[in-house]
N, C-alpha and C. Protein backbone atom coordinates (compact mmCIF):
# COMPACT_ATOMS: atom_id res chain seq x y z
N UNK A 1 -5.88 13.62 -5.96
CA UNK A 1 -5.30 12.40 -5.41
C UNK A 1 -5.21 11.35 -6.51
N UNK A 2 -4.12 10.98 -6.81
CA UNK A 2 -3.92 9.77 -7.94
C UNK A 2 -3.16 8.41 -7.02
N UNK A 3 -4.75 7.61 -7.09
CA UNK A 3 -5.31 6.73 -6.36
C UNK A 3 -4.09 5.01 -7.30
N UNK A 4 -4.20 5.88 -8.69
CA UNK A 4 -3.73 4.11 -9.20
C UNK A 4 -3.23 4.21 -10.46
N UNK A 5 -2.57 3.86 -11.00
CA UNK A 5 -1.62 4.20 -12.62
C UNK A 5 -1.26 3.01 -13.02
N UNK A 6 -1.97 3.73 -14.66
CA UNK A 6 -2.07 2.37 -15.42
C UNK A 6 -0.85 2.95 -16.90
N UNK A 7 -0.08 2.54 -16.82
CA UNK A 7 0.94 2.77 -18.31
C UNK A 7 2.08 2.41 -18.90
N UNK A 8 2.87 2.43 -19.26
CA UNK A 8 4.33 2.38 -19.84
C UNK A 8 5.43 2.28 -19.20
N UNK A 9 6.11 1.27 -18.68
CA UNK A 9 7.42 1.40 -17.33
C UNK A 9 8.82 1.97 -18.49
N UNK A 10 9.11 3.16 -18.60
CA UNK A 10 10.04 3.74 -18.84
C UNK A 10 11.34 3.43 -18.10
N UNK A 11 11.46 3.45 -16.96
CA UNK A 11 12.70 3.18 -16.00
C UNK A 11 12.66 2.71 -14.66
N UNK A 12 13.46 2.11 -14.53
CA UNK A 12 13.34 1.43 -12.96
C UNK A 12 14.56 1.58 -12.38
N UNK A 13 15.08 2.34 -11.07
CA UNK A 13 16.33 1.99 -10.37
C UNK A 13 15.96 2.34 -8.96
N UNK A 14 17.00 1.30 -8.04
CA UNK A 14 16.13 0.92 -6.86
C UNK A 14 15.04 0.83 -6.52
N UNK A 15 14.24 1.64 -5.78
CA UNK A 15 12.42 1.40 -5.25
C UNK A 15 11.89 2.38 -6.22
N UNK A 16 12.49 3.00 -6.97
CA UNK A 16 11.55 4.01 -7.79
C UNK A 16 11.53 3.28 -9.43
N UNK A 17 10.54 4.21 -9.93
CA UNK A 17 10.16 3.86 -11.58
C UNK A 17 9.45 5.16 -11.63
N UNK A 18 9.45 5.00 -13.20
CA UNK A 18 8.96 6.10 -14.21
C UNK A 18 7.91 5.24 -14.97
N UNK A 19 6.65 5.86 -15.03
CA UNK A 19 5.41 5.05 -16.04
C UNK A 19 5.53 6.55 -16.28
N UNK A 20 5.10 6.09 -17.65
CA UNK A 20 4.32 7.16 -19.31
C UNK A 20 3.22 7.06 -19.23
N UNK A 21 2.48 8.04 -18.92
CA UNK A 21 0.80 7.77 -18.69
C UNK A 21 0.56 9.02 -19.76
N UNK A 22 0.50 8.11 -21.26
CA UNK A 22 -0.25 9.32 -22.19
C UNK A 22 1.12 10.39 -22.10
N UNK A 23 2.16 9.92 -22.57
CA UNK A 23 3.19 10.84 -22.70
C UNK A 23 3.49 11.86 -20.97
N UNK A 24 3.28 11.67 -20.07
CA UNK A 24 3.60 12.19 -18.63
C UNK A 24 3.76 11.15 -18.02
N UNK A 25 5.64 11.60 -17.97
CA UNK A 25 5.81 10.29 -16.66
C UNK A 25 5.87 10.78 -15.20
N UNK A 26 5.50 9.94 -14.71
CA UNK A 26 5.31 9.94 -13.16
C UNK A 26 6.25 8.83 -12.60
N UNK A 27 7.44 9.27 -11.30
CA UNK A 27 7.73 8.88 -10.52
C UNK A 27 7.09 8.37 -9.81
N UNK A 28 7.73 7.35 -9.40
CA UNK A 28 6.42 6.36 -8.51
C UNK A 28 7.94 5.65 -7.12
N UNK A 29 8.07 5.58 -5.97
CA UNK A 29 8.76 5.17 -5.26
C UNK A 29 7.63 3.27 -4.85
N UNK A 30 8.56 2.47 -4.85
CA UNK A 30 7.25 1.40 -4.60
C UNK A 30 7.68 0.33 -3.74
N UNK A 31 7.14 -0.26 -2.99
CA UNK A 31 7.42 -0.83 -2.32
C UNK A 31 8.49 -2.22 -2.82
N UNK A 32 9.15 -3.07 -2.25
CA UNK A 32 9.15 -4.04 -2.92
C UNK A 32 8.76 -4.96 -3.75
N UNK A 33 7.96 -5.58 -2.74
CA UNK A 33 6.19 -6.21 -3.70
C UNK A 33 5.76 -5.94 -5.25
N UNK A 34 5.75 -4.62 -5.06
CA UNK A 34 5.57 -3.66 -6.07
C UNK A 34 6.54 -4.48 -6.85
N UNK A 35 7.92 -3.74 -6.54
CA UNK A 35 9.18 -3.68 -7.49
C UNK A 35 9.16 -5.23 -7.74
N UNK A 36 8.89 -6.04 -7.34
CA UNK A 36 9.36 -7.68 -8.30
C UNK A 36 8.16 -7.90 -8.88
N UNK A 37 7.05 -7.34 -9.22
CA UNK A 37 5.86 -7.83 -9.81
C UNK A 37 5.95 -6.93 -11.45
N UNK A 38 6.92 -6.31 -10.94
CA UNK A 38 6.94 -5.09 -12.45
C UNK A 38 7.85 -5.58 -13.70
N UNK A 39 7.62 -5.72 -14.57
CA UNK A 39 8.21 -5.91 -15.69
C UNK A 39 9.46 -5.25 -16.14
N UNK A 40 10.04 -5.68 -17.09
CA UNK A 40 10.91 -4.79 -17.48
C UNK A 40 10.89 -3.54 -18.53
N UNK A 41 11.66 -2.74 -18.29
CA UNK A 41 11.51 -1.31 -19.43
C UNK A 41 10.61 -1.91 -20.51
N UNK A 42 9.32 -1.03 -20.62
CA UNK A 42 8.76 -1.01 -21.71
C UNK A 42 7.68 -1.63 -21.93
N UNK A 43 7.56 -2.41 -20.79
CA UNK A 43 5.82 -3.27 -20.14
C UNK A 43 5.24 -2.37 -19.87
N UNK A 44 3.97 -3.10 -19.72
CA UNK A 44 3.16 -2.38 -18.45
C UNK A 44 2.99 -2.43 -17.80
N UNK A 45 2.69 -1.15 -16.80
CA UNK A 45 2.75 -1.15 -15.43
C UNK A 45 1.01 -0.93 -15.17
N UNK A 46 0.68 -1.30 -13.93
CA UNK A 46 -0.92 -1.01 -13.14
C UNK A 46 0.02 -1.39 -11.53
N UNK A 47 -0.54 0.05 -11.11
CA UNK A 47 -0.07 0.28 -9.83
C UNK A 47 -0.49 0.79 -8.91
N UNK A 48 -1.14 0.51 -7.80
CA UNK A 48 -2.35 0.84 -6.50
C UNK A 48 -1.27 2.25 -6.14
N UNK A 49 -1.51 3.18 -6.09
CA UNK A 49 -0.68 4.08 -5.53
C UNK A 49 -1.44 5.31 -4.22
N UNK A 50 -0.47 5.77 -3.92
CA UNK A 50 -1.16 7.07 -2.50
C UNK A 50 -0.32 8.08 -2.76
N UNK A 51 -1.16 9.37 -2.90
CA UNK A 51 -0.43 11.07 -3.53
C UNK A 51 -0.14 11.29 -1.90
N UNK A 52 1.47 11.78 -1.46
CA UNK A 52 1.48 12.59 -0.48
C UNK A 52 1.59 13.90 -0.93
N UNK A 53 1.11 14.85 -0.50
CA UNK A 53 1.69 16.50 -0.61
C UNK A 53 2.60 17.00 0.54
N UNK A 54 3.31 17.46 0.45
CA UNK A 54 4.09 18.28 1.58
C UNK A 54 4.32 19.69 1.22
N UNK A 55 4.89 20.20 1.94
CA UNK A 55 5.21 21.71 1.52
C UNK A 55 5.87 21.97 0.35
N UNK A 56 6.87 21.27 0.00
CA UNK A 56 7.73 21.48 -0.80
C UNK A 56 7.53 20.54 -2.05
N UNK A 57 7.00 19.15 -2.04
CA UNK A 57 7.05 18.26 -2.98
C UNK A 57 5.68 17.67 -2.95
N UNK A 58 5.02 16.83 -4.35
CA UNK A 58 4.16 16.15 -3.98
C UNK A 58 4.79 14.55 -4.90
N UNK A 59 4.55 13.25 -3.94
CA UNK A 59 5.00 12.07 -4.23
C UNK A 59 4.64 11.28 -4.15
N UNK A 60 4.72 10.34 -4.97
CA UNK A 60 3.81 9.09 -5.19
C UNK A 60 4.39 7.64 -4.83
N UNK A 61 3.74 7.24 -4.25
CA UNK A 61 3.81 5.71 -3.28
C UNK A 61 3.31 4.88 -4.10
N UNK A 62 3.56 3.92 -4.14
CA UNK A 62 3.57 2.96 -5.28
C UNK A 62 3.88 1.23 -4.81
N UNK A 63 2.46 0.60 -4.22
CA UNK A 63 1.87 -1.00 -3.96
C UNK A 63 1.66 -1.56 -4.74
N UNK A 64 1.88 -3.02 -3.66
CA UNK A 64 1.84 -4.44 -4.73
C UNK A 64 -0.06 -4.39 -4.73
N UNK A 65 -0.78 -4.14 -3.83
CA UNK A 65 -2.09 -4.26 -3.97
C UNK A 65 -2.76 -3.01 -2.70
N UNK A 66 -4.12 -3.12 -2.30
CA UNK A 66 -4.79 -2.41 -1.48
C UNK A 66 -4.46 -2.55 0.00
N UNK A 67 -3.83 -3.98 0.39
CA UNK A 67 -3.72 -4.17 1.54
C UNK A 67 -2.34 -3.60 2.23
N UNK A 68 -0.93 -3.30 0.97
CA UNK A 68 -0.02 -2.83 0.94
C UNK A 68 -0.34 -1.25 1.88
N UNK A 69 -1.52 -0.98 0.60
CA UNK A 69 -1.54 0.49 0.93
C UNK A 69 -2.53 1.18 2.25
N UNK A 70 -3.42 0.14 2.43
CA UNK A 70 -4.11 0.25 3.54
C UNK A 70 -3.12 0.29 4.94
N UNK A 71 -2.13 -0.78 4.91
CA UNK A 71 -0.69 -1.05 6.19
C UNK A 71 0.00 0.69 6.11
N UNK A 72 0.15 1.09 4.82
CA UNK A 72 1.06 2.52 4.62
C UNK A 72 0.22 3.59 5.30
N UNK A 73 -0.84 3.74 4.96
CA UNK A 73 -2.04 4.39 5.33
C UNK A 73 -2.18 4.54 6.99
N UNK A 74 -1.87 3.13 7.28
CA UNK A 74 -2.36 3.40 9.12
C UNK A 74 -1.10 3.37 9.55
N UNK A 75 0.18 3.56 9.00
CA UNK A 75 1.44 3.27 9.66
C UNK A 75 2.26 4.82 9.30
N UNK A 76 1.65 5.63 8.69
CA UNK A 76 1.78 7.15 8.77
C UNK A 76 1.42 7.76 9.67
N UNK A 77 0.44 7.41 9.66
CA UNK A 77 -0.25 8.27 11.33
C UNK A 77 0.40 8.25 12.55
N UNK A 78 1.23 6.99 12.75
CA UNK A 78 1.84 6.87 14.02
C UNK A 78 3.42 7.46 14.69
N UNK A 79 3.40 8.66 15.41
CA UNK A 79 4.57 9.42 15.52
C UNK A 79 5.66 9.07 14.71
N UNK A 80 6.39 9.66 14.27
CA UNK A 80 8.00 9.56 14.26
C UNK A 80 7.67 8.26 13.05
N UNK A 81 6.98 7.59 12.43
CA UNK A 81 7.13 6.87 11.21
C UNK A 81 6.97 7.88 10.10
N UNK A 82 8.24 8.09 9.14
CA UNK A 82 7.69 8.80 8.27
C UNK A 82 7.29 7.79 6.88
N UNK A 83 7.42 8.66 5.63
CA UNK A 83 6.84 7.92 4.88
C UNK A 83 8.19 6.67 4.49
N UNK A 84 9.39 7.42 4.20
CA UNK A 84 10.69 6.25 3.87
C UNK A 84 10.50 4.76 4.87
N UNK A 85 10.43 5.52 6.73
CA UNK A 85 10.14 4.32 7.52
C UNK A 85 9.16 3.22 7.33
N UNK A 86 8.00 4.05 6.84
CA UNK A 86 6.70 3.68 6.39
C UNK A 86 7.07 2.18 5.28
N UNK A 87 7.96 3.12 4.05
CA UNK A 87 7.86 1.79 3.13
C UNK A 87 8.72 0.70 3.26
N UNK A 88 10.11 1.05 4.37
CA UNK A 88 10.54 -0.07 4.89
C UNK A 88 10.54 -1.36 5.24
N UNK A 89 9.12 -0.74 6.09
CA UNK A 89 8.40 -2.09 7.12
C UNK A 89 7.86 -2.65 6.21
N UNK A 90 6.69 -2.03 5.36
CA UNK A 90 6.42 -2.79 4.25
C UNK A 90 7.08 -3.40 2.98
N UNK A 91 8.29 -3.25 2.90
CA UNK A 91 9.26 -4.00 2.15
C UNK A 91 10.02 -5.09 2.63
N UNK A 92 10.18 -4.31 3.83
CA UNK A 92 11.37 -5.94 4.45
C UNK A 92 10.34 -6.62 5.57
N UNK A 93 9.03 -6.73 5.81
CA UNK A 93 8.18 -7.56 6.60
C UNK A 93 6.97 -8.04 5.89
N UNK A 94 6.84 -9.06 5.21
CA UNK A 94 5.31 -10.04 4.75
C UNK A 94 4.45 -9.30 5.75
N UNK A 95 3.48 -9.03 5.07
CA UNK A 95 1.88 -8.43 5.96
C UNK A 95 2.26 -9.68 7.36
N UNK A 96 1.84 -10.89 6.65
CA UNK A 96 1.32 -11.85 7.94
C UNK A 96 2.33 -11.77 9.23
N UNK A 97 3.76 -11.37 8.74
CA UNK A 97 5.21 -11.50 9.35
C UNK A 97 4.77 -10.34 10.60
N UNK A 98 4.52 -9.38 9.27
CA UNK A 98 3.95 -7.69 10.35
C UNK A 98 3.20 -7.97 11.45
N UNK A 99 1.79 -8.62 11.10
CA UNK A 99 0.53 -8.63 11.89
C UNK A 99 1.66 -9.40 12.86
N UNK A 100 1.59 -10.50 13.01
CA UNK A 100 2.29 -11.65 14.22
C UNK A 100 2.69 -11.07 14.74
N UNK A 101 4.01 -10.04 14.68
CA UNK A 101 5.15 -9.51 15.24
C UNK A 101 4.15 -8.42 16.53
N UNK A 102 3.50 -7.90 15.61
CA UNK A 102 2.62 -6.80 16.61
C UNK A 102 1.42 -7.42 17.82
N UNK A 103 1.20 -8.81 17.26
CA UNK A 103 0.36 -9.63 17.99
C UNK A 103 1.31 -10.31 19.26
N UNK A 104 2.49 -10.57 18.87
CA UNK A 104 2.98 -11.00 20.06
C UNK A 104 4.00 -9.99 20.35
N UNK A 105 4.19 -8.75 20.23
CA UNK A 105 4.52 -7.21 20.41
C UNK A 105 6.25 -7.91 20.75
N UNK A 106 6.54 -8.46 19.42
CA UNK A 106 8.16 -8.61 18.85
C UNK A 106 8.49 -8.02 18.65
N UNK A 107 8.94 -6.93 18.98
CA UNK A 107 9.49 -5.30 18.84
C UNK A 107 11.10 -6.09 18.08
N UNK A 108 12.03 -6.93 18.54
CA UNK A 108 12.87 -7.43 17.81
C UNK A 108 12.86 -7.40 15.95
N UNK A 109 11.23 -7.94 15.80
CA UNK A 109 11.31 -8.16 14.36
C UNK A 109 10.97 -6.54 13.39
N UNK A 110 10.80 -5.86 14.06
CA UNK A 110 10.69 -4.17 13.57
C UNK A 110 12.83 -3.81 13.47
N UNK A 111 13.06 -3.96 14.21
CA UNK A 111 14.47 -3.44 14.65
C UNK A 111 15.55 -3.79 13.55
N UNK A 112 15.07 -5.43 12.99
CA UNK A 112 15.73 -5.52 12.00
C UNK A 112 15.51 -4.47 10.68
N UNK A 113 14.34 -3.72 10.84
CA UNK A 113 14.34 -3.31 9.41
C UNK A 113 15.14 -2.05 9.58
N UNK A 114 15.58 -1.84 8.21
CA UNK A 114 16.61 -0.29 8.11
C UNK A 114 15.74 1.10 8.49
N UNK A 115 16.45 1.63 9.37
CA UNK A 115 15.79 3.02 10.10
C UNK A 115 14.83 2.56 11.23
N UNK A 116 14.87 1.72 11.59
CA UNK A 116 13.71 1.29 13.02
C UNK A 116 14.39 0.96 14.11
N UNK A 117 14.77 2.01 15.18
CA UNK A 117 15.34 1.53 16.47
C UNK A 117 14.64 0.67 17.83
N UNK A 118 14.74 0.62 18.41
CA UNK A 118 14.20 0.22 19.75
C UNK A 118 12.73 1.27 20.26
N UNK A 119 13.12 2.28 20.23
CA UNK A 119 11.93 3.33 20.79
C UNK A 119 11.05 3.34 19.59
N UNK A 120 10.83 2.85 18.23
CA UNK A 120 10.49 3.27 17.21
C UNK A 120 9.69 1.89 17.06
N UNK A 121 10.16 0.47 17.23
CA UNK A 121 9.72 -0.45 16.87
C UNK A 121 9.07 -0.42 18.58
N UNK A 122 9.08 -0.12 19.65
CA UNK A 122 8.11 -0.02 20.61
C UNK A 122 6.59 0.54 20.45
N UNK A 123 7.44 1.76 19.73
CA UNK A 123 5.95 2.81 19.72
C UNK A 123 4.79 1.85 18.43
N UNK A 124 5.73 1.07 17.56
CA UNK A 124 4.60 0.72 16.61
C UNK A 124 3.71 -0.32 16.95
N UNK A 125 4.33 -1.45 17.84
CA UNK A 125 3.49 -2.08 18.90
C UNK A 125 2.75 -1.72 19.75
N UNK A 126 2.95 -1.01 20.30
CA UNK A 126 2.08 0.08 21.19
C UNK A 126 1.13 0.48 20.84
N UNK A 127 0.72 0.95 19.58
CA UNK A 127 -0.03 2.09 18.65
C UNK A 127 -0.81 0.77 17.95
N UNK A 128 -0.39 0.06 17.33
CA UNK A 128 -1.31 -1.05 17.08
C UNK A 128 -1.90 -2.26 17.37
N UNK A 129 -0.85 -2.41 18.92
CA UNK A 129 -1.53 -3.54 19.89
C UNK A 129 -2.84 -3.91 19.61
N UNK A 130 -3.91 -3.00 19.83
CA UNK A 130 -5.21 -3.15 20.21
C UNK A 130 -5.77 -3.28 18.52
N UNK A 131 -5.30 -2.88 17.63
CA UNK A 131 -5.91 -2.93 16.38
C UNK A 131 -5.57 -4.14 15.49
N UNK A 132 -4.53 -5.05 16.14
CA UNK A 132 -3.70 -6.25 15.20
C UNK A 132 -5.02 -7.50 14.58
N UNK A 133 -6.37 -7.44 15.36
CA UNK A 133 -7.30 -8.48 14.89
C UNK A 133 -7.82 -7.95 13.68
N UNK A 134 -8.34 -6.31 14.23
CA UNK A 134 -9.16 -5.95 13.17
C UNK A 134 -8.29 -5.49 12.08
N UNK A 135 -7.02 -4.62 11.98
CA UNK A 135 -5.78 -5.30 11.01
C UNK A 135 -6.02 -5.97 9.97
N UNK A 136 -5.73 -7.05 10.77
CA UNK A 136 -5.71 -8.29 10.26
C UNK A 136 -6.95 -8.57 9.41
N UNK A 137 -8.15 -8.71 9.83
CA UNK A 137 -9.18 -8.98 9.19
C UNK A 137 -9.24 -7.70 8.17
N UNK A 138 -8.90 -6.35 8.11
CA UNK A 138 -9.44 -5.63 7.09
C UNK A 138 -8.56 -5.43 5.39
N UNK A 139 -7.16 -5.92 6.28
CA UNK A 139 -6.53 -6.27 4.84
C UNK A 139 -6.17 -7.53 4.60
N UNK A 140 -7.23 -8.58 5.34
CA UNK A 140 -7.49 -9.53 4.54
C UNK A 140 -6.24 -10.40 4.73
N UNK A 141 -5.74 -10.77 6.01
CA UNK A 141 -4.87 -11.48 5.80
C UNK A 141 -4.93 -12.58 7.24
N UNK A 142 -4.93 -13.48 6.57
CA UNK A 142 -5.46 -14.76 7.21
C UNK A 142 -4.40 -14.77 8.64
N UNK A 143 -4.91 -15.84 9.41
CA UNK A 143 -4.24 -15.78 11.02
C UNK A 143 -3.04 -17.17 10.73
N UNK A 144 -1.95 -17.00 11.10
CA UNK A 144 -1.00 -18.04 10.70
C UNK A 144 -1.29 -19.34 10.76
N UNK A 145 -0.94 -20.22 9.94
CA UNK A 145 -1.37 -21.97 10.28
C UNK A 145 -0.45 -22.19 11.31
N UNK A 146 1.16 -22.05 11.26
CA UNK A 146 1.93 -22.89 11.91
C UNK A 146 3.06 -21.79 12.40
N UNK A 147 4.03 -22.37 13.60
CA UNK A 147 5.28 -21.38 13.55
C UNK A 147 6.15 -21.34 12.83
N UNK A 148 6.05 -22.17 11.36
CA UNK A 148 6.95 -22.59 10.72
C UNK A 148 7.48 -21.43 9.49
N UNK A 149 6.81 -20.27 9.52
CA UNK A 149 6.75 -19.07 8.90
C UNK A 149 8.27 -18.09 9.31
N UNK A 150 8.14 -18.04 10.36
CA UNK A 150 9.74 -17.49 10.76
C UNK A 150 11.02 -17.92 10.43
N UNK A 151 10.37 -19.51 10.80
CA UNK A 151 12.28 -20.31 10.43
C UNK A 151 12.11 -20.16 8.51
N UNK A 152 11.29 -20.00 7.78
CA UNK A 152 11.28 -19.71 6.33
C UNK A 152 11.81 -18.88 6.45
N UNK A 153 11.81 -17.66 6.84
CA UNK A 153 12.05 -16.20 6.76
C UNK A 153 13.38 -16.62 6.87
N UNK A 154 13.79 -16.82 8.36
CA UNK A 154 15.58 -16.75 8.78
C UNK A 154 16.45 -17.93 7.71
N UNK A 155 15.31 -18.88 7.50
CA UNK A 155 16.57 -19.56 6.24
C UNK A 155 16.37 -19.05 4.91
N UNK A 156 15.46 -18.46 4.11
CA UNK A 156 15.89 -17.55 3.26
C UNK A 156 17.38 -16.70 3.17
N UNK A 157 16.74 -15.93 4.35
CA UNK A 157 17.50 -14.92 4.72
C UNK A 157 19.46 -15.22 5.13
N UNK A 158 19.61 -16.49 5.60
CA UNK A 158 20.82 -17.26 5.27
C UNK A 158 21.59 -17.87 4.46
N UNK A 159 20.56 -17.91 3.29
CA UNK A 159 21.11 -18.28 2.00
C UNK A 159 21.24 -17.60 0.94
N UNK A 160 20.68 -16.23 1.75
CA UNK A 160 21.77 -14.73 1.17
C UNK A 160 20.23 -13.95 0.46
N UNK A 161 19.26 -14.25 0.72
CA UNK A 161 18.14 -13.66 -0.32
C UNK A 161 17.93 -12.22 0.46
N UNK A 162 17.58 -11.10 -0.37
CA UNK A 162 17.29 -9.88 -0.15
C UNK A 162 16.17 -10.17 0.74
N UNK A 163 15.99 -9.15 1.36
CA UNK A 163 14.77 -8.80 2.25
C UNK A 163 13.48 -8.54 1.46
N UNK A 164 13.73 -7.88 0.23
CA UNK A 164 12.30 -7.54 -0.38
C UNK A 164 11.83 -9.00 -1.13
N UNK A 165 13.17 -10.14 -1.72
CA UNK A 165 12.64 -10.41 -2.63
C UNK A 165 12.17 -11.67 -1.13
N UNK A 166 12.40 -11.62 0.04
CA UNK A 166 12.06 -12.58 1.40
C UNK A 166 10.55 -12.37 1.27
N UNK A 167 10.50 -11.22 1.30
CA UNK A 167 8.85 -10.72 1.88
C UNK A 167 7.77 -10.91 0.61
N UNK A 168 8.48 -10.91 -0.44
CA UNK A 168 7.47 -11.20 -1.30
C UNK A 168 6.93 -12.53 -1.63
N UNK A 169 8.47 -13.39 -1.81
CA UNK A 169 7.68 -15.08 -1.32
C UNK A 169 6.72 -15.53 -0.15
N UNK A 170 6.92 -14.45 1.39
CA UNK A 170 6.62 -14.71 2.05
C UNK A 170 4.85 -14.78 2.23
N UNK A 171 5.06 -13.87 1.05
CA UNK A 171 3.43 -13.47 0.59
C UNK A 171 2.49 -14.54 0.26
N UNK A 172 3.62 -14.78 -1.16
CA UNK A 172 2.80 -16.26 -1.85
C UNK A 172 2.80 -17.39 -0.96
N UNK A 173 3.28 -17.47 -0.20
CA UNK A 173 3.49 -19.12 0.44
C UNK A 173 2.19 -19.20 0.56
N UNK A 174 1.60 -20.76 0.69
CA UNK A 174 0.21 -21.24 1.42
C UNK A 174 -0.06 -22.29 1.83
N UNK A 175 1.22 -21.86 3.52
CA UNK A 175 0.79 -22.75 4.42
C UNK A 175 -0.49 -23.65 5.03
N UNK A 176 -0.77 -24.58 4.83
CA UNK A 176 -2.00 -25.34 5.86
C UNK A 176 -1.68 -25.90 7.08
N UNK A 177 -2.76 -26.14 7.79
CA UNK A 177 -2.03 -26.69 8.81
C UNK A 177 -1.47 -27.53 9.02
N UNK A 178 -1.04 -28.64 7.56
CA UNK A 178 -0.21 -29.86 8.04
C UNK A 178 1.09 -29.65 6.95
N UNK A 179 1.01 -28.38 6.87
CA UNK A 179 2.46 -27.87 6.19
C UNK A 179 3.36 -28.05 6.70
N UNK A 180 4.57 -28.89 6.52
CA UNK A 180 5.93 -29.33 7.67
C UNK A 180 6.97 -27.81 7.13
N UNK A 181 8.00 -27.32 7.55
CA UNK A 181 8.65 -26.70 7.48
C UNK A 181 9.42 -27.18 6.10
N UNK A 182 9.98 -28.05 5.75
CA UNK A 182 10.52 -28.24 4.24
C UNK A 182 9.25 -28.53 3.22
N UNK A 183 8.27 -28.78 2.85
CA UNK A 183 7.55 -28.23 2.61
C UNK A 183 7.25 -26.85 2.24
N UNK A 184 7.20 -26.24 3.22
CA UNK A 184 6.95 -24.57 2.84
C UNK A 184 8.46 -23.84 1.98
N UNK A 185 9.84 -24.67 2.82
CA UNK A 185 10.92 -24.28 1.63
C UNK A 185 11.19 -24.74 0.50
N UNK A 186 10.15 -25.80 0.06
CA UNK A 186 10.33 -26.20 -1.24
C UNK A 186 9.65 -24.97 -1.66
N UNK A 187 8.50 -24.90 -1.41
CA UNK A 187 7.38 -23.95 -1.79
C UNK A 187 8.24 -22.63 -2.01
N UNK A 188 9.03 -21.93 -1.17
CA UNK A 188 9.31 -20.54 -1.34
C UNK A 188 10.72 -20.71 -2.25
N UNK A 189 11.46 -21.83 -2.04
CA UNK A 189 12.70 -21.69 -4.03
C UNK A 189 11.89 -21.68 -4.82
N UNK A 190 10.43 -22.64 -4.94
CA UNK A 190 9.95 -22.77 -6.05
C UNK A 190 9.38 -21.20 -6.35
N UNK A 191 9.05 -20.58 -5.61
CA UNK A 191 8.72 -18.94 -5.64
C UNK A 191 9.93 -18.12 -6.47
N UNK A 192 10.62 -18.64 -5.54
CA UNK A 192 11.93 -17.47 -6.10
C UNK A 192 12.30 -18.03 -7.50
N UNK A 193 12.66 -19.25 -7.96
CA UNK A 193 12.85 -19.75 -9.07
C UNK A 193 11.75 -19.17 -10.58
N UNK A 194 11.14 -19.05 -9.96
CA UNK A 194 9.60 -18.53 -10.87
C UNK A 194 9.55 -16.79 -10.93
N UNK A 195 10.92 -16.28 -10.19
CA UNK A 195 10.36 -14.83 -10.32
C UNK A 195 11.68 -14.39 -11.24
N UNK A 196 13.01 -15.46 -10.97
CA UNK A 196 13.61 -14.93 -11.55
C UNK A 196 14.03 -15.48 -12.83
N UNK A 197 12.93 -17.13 -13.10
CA UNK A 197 13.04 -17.36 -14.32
C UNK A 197 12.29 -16.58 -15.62
């Protein structure tokens, strides 16, 4: 099981990359998170990763951190998510976005992501209803300050920003509780401005 890779970013296109670990590169598929924290050809890479085996192939998953991979981890297990569905949710939904959605069983906010229908974003509410506190508390991700987290999301998301690079500001933000809604969108250009300066 190769838990985490530390080496050389050879290539990057779409969710995948190539690290040189000691002359052997390894494919790595990675989440978003992942993919905007990574450098360009020829940095280095350190990358929390999870070995699947299957019959035919063995492949490597590739997080922004532990809590990434802990969400991948319990979101395999649950029918009919495979691993592609798997890194979806975790690309186009902020952990905190995730937890909420399942806390107030928004099956809507699953549906938006690519490959998640109606019966699919049911079953994942369903399956983690009862687990969304302790969730929450084990990968460490705090309980929302305000409702002002969504309308960030949908005005991002109107002013044309990708879904991965949404979820990754959505990460950094740090709302308090007397965070007003412009406020938090100064906060998330100033994010995006900083990732792609």
């Amino acid at each position: 099981m190769i838990a985490h890779i530390r080496g050389k970013l050879l290539h990057r296109q779409d969710n995948t990359i190539t690290v040189d670990v000691h002359g052997i590169g390894y494919e790595v598929t990675v989440s978003a998170n992942a993919l905007h924290r990574i450098s360009e050809a020829g940095g280095e890479v350190s990358i929390t990763t999870v070995t699947v085996v299957s019959d035919d192939t063995i492949r490597l998953y590739g997080f922004a951190g532990l809590s990434e991979k802990s969400l991948f981890m319990r979101l395999r297990k649950i029918p009919g998510i495979g691993m592609k569905n798997a890194m979806n949710l975790i690309s186009h939904l902020p952990m905190d976005r995730f937890l909420t959605a399942i806390e107030n069983q928004d099956t809507a906010a699953f549906k938006r992501v690519p490959g998640i229908g109606g019966k699919t974003a049911g079953r994942i509410v369903s399956e983690l209803k009862d687990d969304a506190k302790s969730l929450r508390a084990s990968l460490d991700v705090p309980s929302p300050t305000g409702g002002h987290l969504d309308e960030v999301y949908q005005a991002l998301a109107n002013l044309g920003f990708q879904d991965g690079m949404i979820s990754h500001v959505m990460q950094r933000l740090q709302p308090t509780a007397g965070t007003d809604l412009q406020d938090l969108l100064k906060q998330a250009l100033k994010i995006i401005s900083q990732v792609k300066g």
